[in-house]
Protein backbone atom coordinates (compact mmCIF):
# COMPACT_ATOMS: atom_id res chain seq x y z
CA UNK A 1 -31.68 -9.18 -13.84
CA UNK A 2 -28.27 -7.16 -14.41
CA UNK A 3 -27.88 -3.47 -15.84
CA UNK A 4 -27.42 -3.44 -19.57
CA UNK A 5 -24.30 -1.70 -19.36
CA UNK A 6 -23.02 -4.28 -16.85
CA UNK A 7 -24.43 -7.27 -19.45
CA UNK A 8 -22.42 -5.82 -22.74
CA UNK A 9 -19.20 -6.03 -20.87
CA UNK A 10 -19.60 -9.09 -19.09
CA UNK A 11 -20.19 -10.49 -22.50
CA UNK A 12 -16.91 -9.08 -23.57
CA UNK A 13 -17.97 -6.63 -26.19
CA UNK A 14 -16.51 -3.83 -24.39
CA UNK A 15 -15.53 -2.08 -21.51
CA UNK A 16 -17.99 -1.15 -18.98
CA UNK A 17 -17.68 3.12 -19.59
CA UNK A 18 -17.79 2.48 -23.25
CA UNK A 19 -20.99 0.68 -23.15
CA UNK A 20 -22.20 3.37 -20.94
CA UNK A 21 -21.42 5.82 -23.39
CA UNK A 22 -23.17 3.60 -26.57
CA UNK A 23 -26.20 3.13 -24.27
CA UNK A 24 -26.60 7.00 -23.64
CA UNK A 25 -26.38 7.35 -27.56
CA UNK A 26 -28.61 5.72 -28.81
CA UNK A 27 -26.50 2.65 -30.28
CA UNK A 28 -27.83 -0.37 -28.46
CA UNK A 29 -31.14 -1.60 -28.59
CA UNK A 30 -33.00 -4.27 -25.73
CA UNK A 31 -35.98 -6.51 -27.85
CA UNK A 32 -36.31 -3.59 -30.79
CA UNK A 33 -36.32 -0.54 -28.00
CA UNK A 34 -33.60 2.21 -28.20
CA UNK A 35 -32.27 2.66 -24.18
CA UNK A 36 -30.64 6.12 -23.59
CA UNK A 37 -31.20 5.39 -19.46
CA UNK A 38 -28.12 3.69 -17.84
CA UNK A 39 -30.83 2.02 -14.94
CA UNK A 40 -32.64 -0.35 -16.86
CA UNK A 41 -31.80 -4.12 -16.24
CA UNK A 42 -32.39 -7.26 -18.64
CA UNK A 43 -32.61 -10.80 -18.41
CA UNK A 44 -31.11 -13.82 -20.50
CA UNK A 45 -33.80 -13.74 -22.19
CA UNK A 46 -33.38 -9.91 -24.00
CA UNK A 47 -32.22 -9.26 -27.08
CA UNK A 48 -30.00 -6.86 -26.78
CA UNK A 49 -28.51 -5.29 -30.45
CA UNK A 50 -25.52 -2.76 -30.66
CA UNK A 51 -25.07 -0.70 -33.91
CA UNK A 52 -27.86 -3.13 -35.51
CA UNK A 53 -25.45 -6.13 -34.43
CA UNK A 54 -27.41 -8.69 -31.97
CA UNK A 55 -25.04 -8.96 -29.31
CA UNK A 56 -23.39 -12.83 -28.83
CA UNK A 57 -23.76 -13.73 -25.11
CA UNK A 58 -20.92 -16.09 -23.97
CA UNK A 59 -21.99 -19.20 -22.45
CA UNK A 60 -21.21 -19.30 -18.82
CA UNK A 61 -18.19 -21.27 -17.71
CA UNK A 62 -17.49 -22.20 -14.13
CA UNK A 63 -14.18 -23.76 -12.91
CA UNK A 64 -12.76 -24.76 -9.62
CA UNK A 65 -9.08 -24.01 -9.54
CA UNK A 66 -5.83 -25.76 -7.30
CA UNK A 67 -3.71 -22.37 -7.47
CA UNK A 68 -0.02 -23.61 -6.89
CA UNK A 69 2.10 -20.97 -4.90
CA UNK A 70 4.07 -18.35 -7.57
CA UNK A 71 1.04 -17.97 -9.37
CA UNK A 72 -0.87 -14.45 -10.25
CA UNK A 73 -4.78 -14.11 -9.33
CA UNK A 74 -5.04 -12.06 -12.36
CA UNK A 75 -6.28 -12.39 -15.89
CA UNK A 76 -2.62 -11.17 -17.42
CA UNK A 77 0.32 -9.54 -15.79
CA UNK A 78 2.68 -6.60 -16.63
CA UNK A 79 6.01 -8.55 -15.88
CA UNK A 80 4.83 -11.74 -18.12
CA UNK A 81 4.09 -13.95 -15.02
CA UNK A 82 2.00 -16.63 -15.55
CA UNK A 83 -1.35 -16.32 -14.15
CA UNK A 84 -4.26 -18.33 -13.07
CA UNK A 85 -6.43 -18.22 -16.56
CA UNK A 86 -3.00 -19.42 -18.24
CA UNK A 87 -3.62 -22.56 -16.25
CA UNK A 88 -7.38 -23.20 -18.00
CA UNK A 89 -7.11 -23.54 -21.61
CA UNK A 90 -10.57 -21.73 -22.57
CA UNK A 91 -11.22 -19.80 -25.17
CA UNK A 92 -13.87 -17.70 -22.95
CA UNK A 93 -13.02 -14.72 -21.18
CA UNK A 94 -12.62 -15.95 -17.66
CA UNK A 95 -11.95 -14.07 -14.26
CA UNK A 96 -10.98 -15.00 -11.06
CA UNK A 97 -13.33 -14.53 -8.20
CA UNK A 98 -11.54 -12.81 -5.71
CA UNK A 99 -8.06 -13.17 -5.11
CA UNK A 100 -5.19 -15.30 -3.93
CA UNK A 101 -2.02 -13.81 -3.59
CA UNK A 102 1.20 -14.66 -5.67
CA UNK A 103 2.30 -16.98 -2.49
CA UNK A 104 -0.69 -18.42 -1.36
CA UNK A 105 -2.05 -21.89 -2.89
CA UNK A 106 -5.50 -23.13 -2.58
CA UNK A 107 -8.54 -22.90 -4.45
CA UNK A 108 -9.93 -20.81 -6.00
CA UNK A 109 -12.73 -20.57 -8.63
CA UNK A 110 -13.42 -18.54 -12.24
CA UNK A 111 -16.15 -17.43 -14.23
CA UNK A 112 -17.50 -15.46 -16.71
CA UNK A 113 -20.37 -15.20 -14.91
CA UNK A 114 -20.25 -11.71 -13.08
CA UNK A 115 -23.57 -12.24 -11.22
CA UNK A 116 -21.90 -15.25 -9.44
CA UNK A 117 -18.84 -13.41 -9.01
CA UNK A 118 -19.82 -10.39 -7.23
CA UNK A 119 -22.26 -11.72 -4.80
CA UNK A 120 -19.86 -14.54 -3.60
CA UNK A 121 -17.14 -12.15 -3.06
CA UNK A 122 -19.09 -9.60 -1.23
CA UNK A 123 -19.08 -9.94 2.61
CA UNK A 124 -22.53 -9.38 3.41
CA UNK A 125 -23.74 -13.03 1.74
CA UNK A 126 -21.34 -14.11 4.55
CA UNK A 127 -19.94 -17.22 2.22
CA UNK A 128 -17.32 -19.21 4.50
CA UNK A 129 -13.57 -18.89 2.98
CA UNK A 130 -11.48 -21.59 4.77
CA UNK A 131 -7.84 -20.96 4.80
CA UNK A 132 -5.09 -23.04 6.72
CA UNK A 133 -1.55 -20.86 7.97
CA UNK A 134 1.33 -22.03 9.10
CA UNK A 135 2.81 -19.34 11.26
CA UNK A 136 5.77 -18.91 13.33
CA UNK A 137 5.79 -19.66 17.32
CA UNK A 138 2.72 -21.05 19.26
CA UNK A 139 -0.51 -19.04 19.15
CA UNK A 140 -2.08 -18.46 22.07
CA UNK A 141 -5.48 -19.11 23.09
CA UNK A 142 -6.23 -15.43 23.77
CA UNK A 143 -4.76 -14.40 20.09
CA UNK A 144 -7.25 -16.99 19.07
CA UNK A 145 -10.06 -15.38 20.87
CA UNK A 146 -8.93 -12.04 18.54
CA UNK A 147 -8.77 -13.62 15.69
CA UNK A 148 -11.87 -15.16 16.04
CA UNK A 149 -13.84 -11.53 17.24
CA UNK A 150 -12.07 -9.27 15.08
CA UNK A 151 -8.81 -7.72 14.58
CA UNK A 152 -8.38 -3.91 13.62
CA UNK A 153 -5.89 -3.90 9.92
CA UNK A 154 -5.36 -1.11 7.76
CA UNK A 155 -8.17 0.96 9.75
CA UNK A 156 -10.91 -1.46 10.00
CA UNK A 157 -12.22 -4.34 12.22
CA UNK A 158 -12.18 -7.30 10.61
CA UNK A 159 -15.92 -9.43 10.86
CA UNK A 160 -15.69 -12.30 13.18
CA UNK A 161 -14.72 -15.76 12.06
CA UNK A 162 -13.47 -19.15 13.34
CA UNK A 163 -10.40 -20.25 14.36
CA UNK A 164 -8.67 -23.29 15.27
CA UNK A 165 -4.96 -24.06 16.52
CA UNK A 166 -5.05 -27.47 14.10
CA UNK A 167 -1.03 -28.50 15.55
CA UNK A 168 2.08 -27.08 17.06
CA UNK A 169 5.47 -28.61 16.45
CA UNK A 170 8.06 -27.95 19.20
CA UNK A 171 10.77 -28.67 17.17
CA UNK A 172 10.47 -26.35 14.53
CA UNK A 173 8.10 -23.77 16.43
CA UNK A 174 5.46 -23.08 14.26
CA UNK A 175 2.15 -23.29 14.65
CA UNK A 176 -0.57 -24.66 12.14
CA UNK A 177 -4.10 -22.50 12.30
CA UNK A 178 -7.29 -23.08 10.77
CA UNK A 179 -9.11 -19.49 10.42
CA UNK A 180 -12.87 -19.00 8.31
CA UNK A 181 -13.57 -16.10 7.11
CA UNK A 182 -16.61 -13.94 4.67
CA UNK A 183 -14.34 -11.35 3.50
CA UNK A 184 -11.52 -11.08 1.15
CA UNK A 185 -9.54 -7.97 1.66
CA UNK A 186 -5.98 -7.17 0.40
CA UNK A 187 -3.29 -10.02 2.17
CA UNK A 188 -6.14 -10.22 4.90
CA UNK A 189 -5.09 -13.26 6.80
CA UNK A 190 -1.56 -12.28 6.83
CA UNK A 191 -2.07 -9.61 8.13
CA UNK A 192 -4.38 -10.33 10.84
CA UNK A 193 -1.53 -12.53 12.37
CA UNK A 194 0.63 -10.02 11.53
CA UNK A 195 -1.89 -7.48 13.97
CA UNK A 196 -1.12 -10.00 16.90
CA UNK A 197 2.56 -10.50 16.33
CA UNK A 198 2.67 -13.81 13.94
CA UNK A 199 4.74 -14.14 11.14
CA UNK A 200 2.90 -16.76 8.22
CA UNK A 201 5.33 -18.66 6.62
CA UNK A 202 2.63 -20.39 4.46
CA UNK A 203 -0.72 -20.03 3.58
CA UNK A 204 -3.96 -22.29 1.56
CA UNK A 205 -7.28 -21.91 1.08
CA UNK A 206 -9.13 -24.93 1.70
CA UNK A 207 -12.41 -24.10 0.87
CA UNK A 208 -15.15 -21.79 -0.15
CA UNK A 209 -18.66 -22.61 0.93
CA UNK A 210 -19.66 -26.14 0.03
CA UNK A 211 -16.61 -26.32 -2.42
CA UNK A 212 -13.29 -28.08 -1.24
CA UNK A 213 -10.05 -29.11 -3.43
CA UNK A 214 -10.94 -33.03 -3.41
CA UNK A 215 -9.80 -34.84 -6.43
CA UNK A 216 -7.41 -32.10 -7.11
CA UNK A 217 -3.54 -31.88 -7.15
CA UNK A 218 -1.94 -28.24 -7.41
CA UNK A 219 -2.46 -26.59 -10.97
CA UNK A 220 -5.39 -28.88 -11.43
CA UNK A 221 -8.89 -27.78 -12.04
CA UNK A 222 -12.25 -28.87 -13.02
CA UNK A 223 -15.65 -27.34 -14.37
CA UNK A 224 -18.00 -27.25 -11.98
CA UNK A 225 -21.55 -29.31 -12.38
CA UNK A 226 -24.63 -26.94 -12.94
CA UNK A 227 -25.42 -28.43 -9.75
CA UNK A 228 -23.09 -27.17 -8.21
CA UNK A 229 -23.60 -23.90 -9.56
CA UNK A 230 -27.28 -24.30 -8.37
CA UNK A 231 -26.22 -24.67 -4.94
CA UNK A 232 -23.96 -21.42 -5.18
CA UNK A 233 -26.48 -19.28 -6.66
CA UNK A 234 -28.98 -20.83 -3.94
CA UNK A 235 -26.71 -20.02 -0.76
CA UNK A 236 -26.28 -16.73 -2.37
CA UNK A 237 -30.14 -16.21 -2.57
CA UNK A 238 -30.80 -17.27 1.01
CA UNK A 239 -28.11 -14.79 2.68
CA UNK A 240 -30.06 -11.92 0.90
């Protein structure tokens, strides 16, 4: 069950504030009823009608994405940079969920589904994000140990995670770290090395959850299975 107002703009008839302000008007109907109250929820199975127009809801799409590096996590961009969705050719209003910055490769998945979307990016369902840096000089094992507990940046302690030193080459001096983390705040692994003096020269996400980039080469992507899907709505459910 979603708000209505929340439904009508996932289904890309409008924005969010404008449905809002047809709901409190009178103009959309749910199974023959006129709603004027902004809390009431509905199911795939409502119909819900706008201005006497039975509103078209968009069949869900789910797709795993190999972002390559110099790519925007966005749906367009203001300097005419290509972006993620330019890399799916769908005729569906897609999103990314979450973020990856422009430098960072990795996976990464999209949806019109924003159910799915919001409770996989929000920390509290605690879904693993698996990313793999490649940082300059040799991290200790104490900067480990803070990585792994917690790291203050931009205010506030990070959750803890997991972290493993994966390699170090002499040579060049750089280090190769494995961190997991649930959240997905702004450039947040970068700059939790950045908090204990580490430069990252380059950065991937391996994996979120149960889902890994197997199969895939960089700019590739597939559709996920609806069992898959299951098993992301299910993890979801259980952390709740």
């Amino acid at each position: 069950m979603e708000r209505l107002q929340k439904v009508i703009a996932n289904n890309g008839y409008c924005s969010r504030r404008k449905a809002e302000e047809l709901i409190q008007n009178g103009n959309v109907k749910v199974n023959g009823n006129i709603i004027t109250e902004l809390g009431v929820k509905v199911s795939d199975k409502d119909e819900i009608t706008i201005n006497g127009n039975v509103l078209n809801k968009e069949q869900k799409e789910y797709y795993l994405l190999y972002k390559p590096r110099g790519i925007i996590t966005s749906t367009k961009d203001e300097k005419n940079r290509k972006t993620v969705v330019d890399l799916i050719p769908t005729k569906t209003r897609i999103y990314p969920v979450g973020r990856l910055d422009y430098d960072t490769s990795g996976i990464l998945l999209l949806t019109n589904d924003g159910a799915l979307t919001n409770a996989l990016i929000h920390p509290s369902n605690m879904i693993d994000k698996v990313y793999v840096a490649k940082v300059k000089g040799f991290v200790l094992a104490n900067h480990l140990k803070l990585l792994s507990s917690g790291i203050m940046i931009d205010g506030k302690k990070t959750s803890k995670g997991k972290v493993k030193l994966k390699k170090y080459d002499k040579k060049a001096n750089t280090s190769i770290v494995e961190l997991t983390i649930h959240e997905g705040r702004n450039h947040q692994v970068k700059k939790m090395f950045e908090a204990i003096g580490y430069e990252v020269l380059k950065l991937k996400r391996e994996r979120i959850g149960f889902l890994d980039l197997s199969g895939l080469k960089s700019g590739e992507y597939r559709r996920l299975s609806p069992k898959e899907v299951k098993i992301l709505y299910n993890d979801v459910i259980k952390k709740n």
